[in-house]
Protein backbone atom coordinates (compact mmCIF):
# COMPACT_ATOMS: atom_id res chain seq x y z
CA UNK A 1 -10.69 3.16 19.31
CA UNK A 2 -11.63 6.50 18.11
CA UNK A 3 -12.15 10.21 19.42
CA UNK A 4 -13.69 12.69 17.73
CA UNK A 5 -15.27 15.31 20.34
CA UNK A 6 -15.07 18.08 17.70
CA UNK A 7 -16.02 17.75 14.13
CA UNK A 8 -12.46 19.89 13.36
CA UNK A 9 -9.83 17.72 14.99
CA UNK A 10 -8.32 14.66 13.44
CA UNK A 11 -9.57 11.32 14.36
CA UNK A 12 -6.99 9.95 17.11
CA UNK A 13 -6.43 6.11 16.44
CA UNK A 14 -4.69 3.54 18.78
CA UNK A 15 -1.48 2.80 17.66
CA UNK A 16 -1.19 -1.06 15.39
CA UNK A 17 1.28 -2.12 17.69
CA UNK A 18 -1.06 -2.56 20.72
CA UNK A 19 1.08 -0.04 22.73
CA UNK A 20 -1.94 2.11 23.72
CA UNK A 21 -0.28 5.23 22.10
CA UNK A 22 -2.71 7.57 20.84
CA UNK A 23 -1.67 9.13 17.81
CA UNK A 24 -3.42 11.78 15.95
CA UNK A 25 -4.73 10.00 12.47
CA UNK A 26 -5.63 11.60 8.79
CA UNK A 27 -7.38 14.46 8.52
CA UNK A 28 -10.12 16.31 10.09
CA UNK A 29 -13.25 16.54 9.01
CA UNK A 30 -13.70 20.37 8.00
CA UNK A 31 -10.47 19.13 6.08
CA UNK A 32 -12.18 16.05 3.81
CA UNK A 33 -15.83 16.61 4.29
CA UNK A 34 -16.32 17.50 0.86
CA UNK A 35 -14.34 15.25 -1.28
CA UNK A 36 -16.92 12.46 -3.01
CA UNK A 37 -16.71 8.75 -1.61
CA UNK A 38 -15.43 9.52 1.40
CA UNK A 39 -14.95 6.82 3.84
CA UNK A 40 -12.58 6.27 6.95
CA UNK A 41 -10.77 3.20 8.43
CA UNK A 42 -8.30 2.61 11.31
CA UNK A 43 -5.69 3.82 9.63
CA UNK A 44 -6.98 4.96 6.43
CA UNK A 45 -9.27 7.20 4.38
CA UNK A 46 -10.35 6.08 1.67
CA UNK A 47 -12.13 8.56 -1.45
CA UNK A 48 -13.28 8.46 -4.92
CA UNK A 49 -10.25 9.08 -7.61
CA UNK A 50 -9.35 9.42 -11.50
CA UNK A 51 -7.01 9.57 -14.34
CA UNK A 52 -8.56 11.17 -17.72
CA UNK A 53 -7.18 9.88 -20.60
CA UNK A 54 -7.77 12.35 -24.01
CA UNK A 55 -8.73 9.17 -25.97
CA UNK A 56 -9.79 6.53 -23.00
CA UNK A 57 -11.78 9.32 -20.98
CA UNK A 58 -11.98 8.75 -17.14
CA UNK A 59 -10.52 5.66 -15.40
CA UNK A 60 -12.01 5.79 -11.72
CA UNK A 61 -11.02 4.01 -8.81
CA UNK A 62 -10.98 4.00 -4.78
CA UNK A 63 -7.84 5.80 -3.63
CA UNK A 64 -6.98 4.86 0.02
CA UNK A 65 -4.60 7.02 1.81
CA UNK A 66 -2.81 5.47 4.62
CA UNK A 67 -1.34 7.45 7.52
CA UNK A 68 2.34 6.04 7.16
CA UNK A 69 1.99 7.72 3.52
CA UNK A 70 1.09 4.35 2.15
CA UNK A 71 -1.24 5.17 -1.16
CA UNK A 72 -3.84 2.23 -2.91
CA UNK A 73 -6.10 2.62 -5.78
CA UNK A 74 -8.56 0.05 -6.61
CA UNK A 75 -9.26 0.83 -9.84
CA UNK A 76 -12.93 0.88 -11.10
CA UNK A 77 -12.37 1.59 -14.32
CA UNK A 78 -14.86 -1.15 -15.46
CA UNK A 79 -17.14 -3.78 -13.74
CA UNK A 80 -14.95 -6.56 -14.27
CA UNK A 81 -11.35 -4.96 -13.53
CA UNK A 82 -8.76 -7.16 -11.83
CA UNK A 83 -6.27 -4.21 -10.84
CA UNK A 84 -6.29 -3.50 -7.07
CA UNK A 85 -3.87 -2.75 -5.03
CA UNK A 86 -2.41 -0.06 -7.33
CA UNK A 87 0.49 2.71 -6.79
CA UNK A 88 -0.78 5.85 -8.14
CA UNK A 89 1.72 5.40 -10.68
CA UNK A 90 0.38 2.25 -11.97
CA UNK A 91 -2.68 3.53 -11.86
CA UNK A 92 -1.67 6.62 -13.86
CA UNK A 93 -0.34 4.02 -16.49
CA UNK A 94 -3.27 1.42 -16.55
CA UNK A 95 -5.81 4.54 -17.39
CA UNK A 96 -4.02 4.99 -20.41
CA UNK A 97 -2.85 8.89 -19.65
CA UNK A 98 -0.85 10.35 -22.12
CA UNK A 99 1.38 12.35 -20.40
CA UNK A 100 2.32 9.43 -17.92
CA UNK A 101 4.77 9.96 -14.69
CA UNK A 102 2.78 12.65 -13.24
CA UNK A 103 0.49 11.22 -11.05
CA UNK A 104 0.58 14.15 -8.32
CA UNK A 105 -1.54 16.10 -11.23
CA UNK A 106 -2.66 13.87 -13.64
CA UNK A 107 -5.08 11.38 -10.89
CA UNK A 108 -7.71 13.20 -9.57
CA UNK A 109 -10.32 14.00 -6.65
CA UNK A 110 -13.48 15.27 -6.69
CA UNK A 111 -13.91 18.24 -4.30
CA UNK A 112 -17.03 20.38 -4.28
CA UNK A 113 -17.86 19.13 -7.42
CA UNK A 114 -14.99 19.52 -8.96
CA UNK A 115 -12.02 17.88 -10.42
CA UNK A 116 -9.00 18.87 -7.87
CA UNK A 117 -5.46 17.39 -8.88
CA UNK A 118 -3.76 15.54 -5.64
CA UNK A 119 -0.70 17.97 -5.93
CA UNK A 120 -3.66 20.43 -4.71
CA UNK A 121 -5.30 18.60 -2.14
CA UNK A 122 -4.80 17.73 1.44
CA UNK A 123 -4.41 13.97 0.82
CA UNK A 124 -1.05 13.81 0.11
CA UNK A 125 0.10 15.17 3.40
CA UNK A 126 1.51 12.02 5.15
CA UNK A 127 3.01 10.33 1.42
CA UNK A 128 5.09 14.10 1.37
CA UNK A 129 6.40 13.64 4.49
CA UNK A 130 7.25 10.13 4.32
CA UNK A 131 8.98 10.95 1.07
CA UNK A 132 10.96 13.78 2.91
CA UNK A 133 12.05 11.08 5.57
CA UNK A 134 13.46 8.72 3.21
CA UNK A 135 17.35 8.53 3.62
CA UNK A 136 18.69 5.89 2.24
CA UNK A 137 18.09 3.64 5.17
CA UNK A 138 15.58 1.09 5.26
CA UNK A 139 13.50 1.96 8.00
CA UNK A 140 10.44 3.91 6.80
CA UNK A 141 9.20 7.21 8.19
CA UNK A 142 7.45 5.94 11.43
CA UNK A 143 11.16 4.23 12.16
CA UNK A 144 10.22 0.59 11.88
CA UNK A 145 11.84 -1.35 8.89
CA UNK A 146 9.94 -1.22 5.27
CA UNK A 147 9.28 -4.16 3.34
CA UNK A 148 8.65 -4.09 -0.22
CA UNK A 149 5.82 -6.30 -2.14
CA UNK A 150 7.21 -10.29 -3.11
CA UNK A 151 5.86 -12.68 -5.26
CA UNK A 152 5.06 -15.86 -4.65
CA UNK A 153 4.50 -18.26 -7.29
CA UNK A 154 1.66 -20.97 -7.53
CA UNK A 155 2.57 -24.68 -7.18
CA UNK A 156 -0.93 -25.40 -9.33
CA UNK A 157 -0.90 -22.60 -11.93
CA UNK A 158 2.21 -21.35 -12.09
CA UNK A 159 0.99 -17.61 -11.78
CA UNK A 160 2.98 -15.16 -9.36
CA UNK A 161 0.57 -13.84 -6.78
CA UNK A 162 1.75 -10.20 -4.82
CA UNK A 163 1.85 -10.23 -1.10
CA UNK A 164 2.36 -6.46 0.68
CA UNK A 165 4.59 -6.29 3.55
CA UNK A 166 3.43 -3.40 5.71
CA UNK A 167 2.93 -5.35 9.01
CA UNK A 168 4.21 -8.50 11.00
CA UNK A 169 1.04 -10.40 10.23
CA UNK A 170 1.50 -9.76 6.58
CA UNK A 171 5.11 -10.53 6.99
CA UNK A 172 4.22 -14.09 8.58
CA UNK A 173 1.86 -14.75 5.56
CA UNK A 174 4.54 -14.04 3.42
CA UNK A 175 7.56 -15.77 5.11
CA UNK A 176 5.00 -19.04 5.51
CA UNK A 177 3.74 -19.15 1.95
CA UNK A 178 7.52 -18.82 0.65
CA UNK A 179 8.38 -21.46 2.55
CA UNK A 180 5.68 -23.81 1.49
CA UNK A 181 6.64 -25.85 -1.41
CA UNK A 182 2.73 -26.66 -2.17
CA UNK A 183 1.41 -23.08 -1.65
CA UNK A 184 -1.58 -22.42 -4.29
CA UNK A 185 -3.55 -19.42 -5.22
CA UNK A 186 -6.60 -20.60 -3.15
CA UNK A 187 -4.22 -20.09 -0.17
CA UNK A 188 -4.14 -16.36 -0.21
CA UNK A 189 -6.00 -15.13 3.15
CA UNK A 190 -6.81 -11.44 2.41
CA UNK A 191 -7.75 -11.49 -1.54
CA UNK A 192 -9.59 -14.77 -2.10
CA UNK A 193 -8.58 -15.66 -5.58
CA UNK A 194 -8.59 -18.51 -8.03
CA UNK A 195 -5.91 -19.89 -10.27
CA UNK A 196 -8.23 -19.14 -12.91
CA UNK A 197 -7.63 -14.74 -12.00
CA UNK A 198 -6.22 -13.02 -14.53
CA UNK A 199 -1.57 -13.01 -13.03
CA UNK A 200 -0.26 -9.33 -12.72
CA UNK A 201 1.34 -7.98 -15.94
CA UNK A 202 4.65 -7.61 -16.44
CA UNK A 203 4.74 -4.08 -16.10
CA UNK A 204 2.71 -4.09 -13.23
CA UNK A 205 5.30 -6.48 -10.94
CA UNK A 206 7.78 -3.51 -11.21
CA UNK A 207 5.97 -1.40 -8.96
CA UNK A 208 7.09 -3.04 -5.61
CA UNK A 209 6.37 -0.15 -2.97
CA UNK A 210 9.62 1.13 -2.90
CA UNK A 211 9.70 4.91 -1.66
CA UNK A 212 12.92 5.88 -3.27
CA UNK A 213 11.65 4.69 -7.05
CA UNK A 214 8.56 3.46 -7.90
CA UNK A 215 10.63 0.89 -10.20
CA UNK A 216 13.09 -0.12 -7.44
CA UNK A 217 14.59 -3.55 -8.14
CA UNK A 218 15.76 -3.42 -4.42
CA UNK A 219 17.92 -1.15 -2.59
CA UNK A 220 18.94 -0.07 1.46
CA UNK A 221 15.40 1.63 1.12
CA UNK A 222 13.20 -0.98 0.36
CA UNK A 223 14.87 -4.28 1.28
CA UNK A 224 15.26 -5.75 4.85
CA UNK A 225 17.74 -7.87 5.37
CA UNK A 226 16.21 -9.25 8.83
CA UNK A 227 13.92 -7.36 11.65
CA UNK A 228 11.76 -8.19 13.94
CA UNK A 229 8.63 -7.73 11.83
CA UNK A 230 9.77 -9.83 9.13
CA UNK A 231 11.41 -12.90 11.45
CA UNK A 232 9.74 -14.89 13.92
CA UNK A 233 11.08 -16.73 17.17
CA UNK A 234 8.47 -19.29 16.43
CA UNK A 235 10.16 -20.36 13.64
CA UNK A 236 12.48 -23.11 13.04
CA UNK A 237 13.89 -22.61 9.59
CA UNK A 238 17.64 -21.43 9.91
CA UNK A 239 17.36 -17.50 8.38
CA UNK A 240 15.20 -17.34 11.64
CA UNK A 241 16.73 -19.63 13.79
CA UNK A 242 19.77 -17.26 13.00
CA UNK A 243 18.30 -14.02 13.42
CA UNK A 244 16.89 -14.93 16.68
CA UNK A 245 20.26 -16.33 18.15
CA UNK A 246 21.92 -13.30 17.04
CA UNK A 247 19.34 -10.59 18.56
CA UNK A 248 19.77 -12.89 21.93
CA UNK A 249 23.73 -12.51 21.73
């Protein structure tokens, strides 16, 4: 559901959890309406990006900016590139930038014409705040537990496949597929892949989502240790069975 009777105010979006809140989303137009690619989702916006590497040259890519602070790149670096999905810091590192670990000034957007660092733009506005937020707990900035990205490996090809945790339905997918001695690659609902697509690197399976560290191997930040989003009354294996007798006691 969306609002916009002025061109100046944010777009107001309808809360995911079906609670009819309205919350005032992103950015308003007088704010974006010159950066290149610009598009707008539910509970995104989504614009052209870069990373210029002195002896690669420009790495593009779709940066999506979510309003928990959430940030994607799919990177369009070439026709046939597999890397979606990507933290900016990944992203910084797959273009091949020298001076790596510096994202905020290094990836780019272009505004008016012009190359604009993200340390210099609006977009970054929700991903500072959640940052600020951050205390050690595991509940991100809206409150509600954070899950970090798991792996889950194919039973056919043996390749580790990523599955993001931001909501309960991507939770279930998760929790389901885990669970499923015989899951395969051509199981994967929202990125319909083959076993024959190119597995993550190595380096690339560090970056879990984790707003403490970007390289987080899990800590009270990042890993839940049971929530509603993540278990399921419907369930009947026992790390739900006990979560569910234990929220009832």
């Amino acid at each position: 559901m969306e609002k916009n009777n002025n061109s100046n105010k944010s777009i107001a979006v309808v809360d995911g959890d079906g609670d009819g809140v309205m919350k005032m989303g992103l950015f308003s137009d007088e704010e974006v309406r010159e950066i290149s690619g610009l598009k707008r989702g539910g509970d995104f916006v989504e614009v052209t990006c870069g990373c210029t590497s002195h002896r690669y040259g420009d790495a593009v890519g779709k940066l999506r900016v979510f309003i928990n602070g959430d940030l994607e790149i799919c990177c369009e670096c070439t026709p046939g590139c597999q890397e979606v999905k990507l933290t900016p810091a990944a992203f910084e590192k797959h273009s091949g930038r020298e001076t790596a670990r510096k994202w905020k000034s290094n990836i780019w957007i272009i505004d008016r014409g012009e190359k604009i660092p993200l340390s210099k733009t609006i977009l970054l506005k929700y991903h500072n705040q959640a940052s600020k937020t951050a205390n050690g707990s595991h509940k991100h900035h809206n409150g509600r537990p954070f899950h970090r990205d798991e792996f889950v490996r194919c039973r056919r090809c043996n390749k580790e496949r990523r599955f993001r945790l931001r909501s309960k339905e991507e939770c279930r997918i998760y929790h389901d597929a885990f669970a499923d001695a015989t899951w395969e690659c051509a199981k994967l609902p929202y990125d319909k892949i083959t076993c024959d697509a190119v597995e993550e690197r190595a380096s690339r399976k560090v970056y879990r989502g984790c707003s403490r560290s970007q390289t987080c191997n899990g800590c009270t930040s990042c890993v839940c240790f049971g929530c509603d989003t993540c278990r399921f009354s419907d369930c009947n294996c026992q790390t739900c069975s006990d979560f569910t007798k234990n929220a009832e006691n």
